[in-house]
Protein backbone atom coordinates (compact mmCIF):
# COMPACT_ATOMS: atom_id res chain seq x y z
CA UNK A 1 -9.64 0.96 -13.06
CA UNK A 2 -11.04 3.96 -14.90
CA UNK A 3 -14.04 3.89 -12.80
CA UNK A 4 -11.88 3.83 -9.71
CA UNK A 5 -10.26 6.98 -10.95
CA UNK A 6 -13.12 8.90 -12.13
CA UNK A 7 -14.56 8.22 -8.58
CA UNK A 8 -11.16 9.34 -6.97
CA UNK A 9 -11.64 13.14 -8.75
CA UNK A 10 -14.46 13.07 -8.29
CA UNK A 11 -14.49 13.14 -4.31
CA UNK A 12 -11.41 14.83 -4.24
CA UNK A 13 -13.25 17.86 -5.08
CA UNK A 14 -14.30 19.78 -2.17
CA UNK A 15 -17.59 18.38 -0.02
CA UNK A 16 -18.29 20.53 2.57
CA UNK A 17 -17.88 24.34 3.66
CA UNK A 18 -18.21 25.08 7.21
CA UNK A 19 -18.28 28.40 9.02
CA UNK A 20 -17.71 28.28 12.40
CA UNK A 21 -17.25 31.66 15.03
CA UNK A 22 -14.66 32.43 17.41
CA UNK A 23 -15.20 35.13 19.18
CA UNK A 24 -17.01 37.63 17.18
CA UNK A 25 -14.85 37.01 13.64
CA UNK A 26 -16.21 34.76 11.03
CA UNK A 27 -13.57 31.72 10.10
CA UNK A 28 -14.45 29.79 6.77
CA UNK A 29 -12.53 26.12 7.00
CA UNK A 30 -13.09 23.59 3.93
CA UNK A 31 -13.01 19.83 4.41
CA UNK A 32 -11.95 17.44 1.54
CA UNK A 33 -13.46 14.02 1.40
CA UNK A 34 -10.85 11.67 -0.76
CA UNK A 35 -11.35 8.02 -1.78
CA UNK A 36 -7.66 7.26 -1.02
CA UNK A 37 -8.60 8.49 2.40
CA UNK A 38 -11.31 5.46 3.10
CA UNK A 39 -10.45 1.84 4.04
CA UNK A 40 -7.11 2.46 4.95
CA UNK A 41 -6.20 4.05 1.05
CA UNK A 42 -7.10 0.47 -0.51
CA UNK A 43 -8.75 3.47 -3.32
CA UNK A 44 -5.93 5.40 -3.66
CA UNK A 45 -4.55 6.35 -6.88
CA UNK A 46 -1.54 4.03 -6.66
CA UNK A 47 1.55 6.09 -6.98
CA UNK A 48 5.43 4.64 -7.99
CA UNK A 49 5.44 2.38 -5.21
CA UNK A 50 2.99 0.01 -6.08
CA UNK A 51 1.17 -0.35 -9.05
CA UNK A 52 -1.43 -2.20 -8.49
CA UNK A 53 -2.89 -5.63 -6.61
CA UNK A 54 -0.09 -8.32 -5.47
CA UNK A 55 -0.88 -11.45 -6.07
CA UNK A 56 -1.00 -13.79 -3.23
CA UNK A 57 -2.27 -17.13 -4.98
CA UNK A 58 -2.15 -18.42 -7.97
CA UNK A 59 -3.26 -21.91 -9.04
CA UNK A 60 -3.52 -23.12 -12.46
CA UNK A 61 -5.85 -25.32 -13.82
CA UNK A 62 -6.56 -27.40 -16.99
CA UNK A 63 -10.96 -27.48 -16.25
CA UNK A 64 -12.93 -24.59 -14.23
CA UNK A 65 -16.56 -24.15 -13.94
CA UNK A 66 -16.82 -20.88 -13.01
CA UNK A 67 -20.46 -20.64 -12.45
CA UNK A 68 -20.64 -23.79 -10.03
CA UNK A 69 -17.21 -23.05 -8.15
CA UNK A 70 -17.60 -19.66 -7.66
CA UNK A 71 -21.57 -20.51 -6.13
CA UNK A 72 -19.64 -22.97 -4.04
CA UNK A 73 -16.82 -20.97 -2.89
CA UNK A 74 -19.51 -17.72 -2.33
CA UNK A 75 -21.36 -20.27 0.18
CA UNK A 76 -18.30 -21.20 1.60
CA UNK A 77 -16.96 -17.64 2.12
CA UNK A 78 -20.00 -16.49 3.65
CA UNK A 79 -19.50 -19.19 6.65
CA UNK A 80 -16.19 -17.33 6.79
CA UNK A 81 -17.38 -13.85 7.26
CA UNK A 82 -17.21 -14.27 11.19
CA UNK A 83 -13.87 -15.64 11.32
CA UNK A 84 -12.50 -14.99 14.00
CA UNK A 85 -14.75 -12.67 15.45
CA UNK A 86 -18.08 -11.33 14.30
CA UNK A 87 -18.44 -9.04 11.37
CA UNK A 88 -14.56 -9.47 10.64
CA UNK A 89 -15.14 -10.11 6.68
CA UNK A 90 -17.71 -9.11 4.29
CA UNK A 91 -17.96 -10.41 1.01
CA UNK A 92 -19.06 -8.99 -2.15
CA UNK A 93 -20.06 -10.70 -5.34
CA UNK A 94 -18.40 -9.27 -8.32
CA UNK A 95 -20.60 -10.16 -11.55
CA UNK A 96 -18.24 -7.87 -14.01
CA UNK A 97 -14.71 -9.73 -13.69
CA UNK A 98 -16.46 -13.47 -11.95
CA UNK A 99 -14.68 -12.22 -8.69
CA UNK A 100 -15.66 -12.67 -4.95
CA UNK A 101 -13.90 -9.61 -3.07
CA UNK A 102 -13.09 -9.90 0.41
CA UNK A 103 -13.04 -6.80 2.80
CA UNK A 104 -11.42 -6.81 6.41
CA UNK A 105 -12.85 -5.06 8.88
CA UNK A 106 -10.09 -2.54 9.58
CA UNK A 107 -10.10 -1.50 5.98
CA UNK A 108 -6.56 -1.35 5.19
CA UNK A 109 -6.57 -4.56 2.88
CA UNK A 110 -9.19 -6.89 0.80
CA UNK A 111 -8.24 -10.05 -1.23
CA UNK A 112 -10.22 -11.10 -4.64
CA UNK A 113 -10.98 -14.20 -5.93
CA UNK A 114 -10.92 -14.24 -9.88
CA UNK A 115 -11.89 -17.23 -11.45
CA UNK A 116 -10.90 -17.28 -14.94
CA UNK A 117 -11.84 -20.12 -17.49
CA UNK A 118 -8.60 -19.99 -19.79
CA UNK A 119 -6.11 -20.03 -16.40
CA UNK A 120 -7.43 -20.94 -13.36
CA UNK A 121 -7.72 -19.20 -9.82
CA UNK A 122 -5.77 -16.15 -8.74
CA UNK A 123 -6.15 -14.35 -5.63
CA UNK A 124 -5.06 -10.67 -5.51
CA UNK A 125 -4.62 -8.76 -2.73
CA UNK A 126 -5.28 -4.93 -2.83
CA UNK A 127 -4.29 -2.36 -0.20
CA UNK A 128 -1.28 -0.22 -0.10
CA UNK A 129 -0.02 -1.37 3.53
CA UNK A 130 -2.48 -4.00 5.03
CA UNK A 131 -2.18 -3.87 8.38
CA UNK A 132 -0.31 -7.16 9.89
CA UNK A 133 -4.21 -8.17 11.56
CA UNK A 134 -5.12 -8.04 7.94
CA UNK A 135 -2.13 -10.16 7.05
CA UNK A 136 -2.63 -12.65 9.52
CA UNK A 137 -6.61 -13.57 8.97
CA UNK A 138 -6.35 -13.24 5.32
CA UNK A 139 -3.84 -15.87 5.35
CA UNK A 140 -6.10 -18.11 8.15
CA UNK A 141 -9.18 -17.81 5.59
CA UNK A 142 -6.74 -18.31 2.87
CA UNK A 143 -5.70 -22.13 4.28
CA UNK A 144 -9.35 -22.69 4.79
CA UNK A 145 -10.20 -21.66 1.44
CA UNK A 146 -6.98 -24.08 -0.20
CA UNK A 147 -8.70 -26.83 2.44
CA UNK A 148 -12.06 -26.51 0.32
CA UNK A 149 -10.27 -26.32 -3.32
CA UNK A 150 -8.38 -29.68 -2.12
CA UNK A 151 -11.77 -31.18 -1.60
CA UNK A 152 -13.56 -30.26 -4.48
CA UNK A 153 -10.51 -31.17 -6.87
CA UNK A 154 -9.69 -34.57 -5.25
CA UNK A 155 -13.26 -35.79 -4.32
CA UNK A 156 -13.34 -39.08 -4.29
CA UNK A 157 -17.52 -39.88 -5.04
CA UNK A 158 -17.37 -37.80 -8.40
CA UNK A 159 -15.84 -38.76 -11.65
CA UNK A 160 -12.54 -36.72 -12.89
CA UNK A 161 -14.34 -34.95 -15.80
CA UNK A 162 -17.13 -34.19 -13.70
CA UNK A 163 -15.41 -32.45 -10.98
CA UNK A 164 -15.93 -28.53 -11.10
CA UNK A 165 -11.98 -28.21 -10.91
CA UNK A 166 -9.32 -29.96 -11.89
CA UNK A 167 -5.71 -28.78 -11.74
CA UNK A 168 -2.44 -28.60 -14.07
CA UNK A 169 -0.23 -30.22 -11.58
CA UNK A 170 -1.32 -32.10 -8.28
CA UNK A 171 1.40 -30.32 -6.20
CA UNK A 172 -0.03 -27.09 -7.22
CA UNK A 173 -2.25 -26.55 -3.77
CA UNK A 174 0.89 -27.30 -1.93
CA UNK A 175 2.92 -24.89 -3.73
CA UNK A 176 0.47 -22.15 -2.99
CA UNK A 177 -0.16 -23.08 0.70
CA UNK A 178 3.98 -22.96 0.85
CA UNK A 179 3.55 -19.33 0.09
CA UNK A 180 0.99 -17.99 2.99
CA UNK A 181 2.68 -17.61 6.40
CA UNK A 182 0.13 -18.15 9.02
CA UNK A 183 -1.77 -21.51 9.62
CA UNK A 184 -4.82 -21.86 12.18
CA UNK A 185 -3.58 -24.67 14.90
CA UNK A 186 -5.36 -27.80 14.50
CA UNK A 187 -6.73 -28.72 18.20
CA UNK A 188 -6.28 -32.37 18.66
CA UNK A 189 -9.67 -33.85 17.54
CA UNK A 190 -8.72 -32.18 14.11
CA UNK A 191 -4.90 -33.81 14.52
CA UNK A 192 -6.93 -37.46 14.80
CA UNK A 193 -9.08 -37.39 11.78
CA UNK A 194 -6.02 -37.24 9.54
């Protein structure tokens, strides 16, 4: 966070100086370039409203590999990154914190992934008013991404210590699906394999 704010005064000195002429007078005009002002604000120092990321899942565990299951989910997220359309998502590997960030392509919102040995997954959302587009897909990719935890913590063909996940409760992945609104409709073929 103290990088984040260094880097916010930092460009919110002035960038550019630009003289322009009208008519025969000289008129000097100065342009600030703020952080806060990129991506929809996602930078901005965060005032009294909101004081930081909300979180938007949060699922326990009793075993994580981090190393393996955050490989795994980076594969899986990078399928994602053209869902629905192309270039909609990019993803960015986050060594520091063992965090895969997610940016939207209308910049007003990104979710992270932190994987955390002593708790367990929690997704944050950061943004101070994602846009409801944002909302929407994040919570799409969100499903998706609770479909692929479901099958790497109940997988049947590997043996319970050896599974890269393995969760407090077993209800836990249907608590946290309870608490994203939008679903992406199964078409009937999907309806049949269940």
């Amino acid at each position: 966070e103290t990088s984040t704010q260094a880097l916010t005064s930092t460009f919110s000195s002035t960038v550019a100086t630009t003289t322009t002429r009208k008519s025969s007078a000289a008129t000097t005009s100065t342009t600030q370039l703020k952080v806060g002002n990129l991506f929809g604000g996602i930078f901005a120092p965060q005032g009294n409203n909101n004081n930081g990321p909300t979180t938007v899942l949060d699922i326990p565990t009793t075993v994580l590999k981090t190393g393996p299951l955050k490989f795994y989910m980076q594969i899986f997220l990078v399928g994602e990154q053209n869902t629905p359309v192309p270039n909609a998502w990019v993803l960015n590997t986050n060594d520091e914190n063992d965090s895969l960030d997610m940016y939207y392509t209308d910049g007003t919102g990104m979710f992270s992934i932190q994987f955390r040995d002593t708790y367990g997954i929690q997704v944050l959302r950061y943004g101070q008013a994602p846009s409801l587009q944002y909302r929407l897909q994040e919570s799409v990719l969100l499903h998706s991404l609770l479909d692929e935890v479901t099958s790497i913590a109940f997988a049947e063909d590997i043996d319970v210590d050896k599974r890269l996940i393995q969760l407090k409760q077993e209800d836990v992945l249907e608590k946290a699906r309870e608490t994203l609104p939008a679903r992406k409709e199964q078409n009937d073929d999907d309806a049949t394999k269940e």
